[in-house]
Every structure is written in structure tokens, then in C-alpha cells.
Protein backbone atom coordinates (compact mmCIF):
# COMPACT_ATOMS: atom_id res chain seq x y z
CA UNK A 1 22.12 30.70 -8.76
CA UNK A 2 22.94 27.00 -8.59
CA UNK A 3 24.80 25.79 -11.89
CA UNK A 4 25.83 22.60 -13.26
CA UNK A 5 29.03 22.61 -15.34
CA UNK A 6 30.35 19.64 -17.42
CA UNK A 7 32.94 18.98 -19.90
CA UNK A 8 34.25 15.74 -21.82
CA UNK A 9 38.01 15.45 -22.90
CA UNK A 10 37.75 18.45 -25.55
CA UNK A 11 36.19 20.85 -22.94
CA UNK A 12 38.13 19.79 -19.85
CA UNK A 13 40.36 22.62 -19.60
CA UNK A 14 38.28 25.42 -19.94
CA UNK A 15 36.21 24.13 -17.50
CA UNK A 16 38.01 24.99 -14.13
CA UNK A 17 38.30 28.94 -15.23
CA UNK A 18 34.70 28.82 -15.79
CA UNK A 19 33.87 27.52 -12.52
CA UNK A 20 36.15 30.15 -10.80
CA UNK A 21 34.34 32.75 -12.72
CA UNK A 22 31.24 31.60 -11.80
CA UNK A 23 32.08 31.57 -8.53
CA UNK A 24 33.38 34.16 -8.30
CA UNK A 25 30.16 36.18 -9.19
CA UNK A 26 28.74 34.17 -6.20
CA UNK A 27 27.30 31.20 -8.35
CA UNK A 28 27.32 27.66 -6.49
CA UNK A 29 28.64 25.35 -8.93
CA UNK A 30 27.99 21.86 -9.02
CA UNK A 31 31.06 19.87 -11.29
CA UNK A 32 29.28 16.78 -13.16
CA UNK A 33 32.53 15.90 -15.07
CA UNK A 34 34.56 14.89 -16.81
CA UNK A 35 36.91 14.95 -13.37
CA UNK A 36 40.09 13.60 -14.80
CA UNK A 37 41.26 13.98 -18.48
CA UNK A 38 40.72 10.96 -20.37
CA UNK A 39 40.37 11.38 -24.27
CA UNK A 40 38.35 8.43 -24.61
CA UNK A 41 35.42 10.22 -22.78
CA UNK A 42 31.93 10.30 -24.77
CA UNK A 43 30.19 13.81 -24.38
CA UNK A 44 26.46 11.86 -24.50
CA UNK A 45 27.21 10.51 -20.91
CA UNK A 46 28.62 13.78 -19.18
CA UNK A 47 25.99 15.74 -21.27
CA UNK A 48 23.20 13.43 -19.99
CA UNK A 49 24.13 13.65 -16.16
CA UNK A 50 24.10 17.46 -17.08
CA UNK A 51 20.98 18.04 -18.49
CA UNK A 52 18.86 15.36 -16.18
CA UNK A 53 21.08 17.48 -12.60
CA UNK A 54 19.10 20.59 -14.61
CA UNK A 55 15.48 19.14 -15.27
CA UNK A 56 15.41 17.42 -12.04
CA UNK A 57 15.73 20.73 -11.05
CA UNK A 58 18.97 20.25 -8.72
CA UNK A 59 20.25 23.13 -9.94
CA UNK A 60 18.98 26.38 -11.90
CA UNK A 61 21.29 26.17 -15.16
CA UNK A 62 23.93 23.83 -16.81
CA UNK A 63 26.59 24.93 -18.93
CA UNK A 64 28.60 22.11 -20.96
CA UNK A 65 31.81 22.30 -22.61
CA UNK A 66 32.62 19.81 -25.54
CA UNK A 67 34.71 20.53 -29.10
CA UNK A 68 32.46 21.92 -30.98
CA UNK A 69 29.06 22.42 -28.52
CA UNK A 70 27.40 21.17 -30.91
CA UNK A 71 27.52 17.35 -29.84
CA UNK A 72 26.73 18.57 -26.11
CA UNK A 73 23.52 20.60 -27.37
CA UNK A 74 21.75 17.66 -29.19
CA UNK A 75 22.81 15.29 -26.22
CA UNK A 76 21.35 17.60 -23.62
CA UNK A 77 18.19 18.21 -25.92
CA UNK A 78 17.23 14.86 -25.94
CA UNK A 79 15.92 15.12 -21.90
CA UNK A 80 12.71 16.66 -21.44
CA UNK A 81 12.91 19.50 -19.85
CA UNK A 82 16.21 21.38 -21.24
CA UNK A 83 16.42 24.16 -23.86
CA UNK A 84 20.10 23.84 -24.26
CA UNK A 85 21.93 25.73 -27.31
CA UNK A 86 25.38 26.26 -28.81
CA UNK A 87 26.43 30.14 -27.93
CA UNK A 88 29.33 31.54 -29.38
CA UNK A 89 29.09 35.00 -28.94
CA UNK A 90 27.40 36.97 -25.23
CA UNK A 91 24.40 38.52 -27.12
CA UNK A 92 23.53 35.29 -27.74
CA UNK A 93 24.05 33.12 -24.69
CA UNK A 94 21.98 36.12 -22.76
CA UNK A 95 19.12 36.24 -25.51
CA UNK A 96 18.39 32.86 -25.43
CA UNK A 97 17.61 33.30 -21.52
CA UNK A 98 15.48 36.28 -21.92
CA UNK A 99 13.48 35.39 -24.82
CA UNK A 100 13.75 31.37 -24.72
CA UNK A 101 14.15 30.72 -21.26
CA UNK A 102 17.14 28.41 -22.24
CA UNK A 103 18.50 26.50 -19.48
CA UNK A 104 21.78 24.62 -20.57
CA UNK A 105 24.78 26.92 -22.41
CA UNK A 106 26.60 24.49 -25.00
CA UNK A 107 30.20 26.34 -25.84
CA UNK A 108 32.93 24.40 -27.97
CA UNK A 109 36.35 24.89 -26.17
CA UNK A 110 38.18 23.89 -29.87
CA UNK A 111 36.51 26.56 -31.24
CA UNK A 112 36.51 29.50 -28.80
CA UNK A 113 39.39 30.78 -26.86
CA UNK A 114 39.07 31.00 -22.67
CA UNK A 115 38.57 34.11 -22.29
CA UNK A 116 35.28 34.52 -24.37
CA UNK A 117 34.50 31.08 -23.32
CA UNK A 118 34.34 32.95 -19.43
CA UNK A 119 32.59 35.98 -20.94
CA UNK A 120 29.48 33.96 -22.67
CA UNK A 121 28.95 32.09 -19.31
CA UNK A 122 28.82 35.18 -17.24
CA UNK A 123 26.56 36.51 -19.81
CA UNK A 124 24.40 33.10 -19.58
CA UNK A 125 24.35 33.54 -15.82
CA UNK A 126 23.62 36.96 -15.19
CA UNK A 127 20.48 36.89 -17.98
CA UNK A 128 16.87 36.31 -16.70
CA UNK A 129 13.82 35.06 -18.31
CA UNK A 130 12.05 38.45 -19.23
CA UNK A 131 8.56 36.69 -18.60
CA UNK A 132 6.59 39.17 -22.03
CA UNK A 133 3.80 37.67 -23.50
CA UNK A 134 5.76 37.28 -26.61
CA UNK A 135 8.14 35.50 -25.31
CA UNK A 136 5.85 33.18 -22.77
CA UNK A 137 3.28 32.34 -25.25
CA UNK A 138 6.25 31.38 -27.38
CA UNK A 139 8.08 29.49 -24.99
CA UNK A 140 4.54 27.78 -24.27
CA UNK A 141 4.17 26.48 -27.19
CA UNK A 142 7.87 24.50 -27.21
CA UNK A 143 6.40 23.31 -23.78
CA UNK A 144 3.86 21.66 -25.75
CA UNK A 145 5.55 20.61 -28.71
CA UNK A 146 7.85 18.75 -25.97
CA UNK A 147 4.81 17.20 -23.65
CA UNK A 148 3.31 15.64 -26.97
CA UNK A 149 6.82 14.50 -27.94
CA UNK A 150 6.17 10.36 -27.49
């Protein structure tokens, strides 16, 4: 799978060990930024490149890295196309792809450590859209709530 990663100033370090887990697990990874640490960043702009790299559909999944995730998710909402969400925890980062098809994994690097930071994206990246009715028909109709979004 080919997945975007990202990360302002308050994500930056956690983002290298997630690449090389990704990796790793035989992932390409595509680095949108931040590529240098400068705490005057703005998540928006790294989020943005993020989420348009995933709806162009250059790559499969994105997975941004802010404070709190929370910033990154609403930024990365914003483009048509992504179903991004703040994961904390592996039940629900893999959930959210089977059930919700969700294609960008928000995680806040001030508020979880590395390791589970490494643990939710392999958990993001290894889930699959499970394609049941329930889930489809659902998923349609945020499709539609989006395409009538002016």
C-alpha cells in the first residue's frame, strides 16, 4: 500500500519511526512534511498537501501527526474526498477502515507516546474496507452528504 505521512512541528518526531514501521511491513511511504523542524509550522498547510496527495488518489492512505490530531482531522476533512479521524487507541484506527472506509489516520504525538503511536498506524494499515451492505450503504450515504456539500 502506498501511504502519505505528514507531521507539523508537534508531530515531527514521531514521524520518522512511523515511516520505518511502515516500511518495514513493506508500505511505500510518501513524506509530505514537515521536513525540517520549525515550530512556527501551521498543521492546515501540511494537513492540506496530505489529504489532497490522498484524494487525488496518489497514494492509498495518509496518516498525519500534529499535537493533539485533532487540528490535523478537521484540516484534512475539509477536502472532498477524505474520511480522516483522530485514533487513539488500534481498535479504533482499524474500525474506522473496515466499517467507514476512513482514509487519513489523525494521531496527536503530545498526547500519545511512540510506541502506540507505531502500533495504531500498523493497525490503520493492515485494516481493509470490509465492503457489507451495512457498512456500504452507510458509507454511501456520507458519499452523498459530501457530493451535495456546496
Amino acid at each position: 500500500m502506498k501511504i502519505a505521512i505528514g507531521a507539523d512541528h508537534a508531530g515531527y518526531v514521531a514521524k520518522e519511526p512511523v515511516k520505518a514501521l511502515l516500511e518495514s511491513q513493506g508500505h511505500e511511504v510518501v513524506d509530505v512534511g514537515a521536513h525540517e523542524m520549525d515550530p512556527s509550522d501551521d498543521y492546515p498547510d501540511i494537513a492540506k498537501v496530505l489529504a489532497d496527495t490522498v484524494a487525488n488518489g496518489d497514494v492509498d492512505r495518509g496518516i498525519m501527526l500534529c499535537g493533539s490530531g485533532v487540528g490535523a482531522s478537521v484540516a484534512a476533512n475539509k477536502v472532498r474526498g477524505v474520511r480522516a479521524s483522530v485514533c487513539h487507541d488500534t481498535y479504533s484506527a482499524h474500525q474506522g477502515v473496515e466499517h467507514d472506509d476512513m482514509n487519513v489516520l489523525c494521531m496527536g504525538a503530545r498526547i500519545i507516546g511512540e510506541e502506540l503511536v507505531k502500533e495504531i498506524a500498523g493497525s490503520f494499515a493492515s485494516a481493509r474496507f470490509s465492503g457489507e451492505e451495512r457498512h456500504q450503504r452507510r458509507l454511501d450515504k456520507v458519499l452523498k452528504m459530501e457530493a451535495e456539500f456546496k
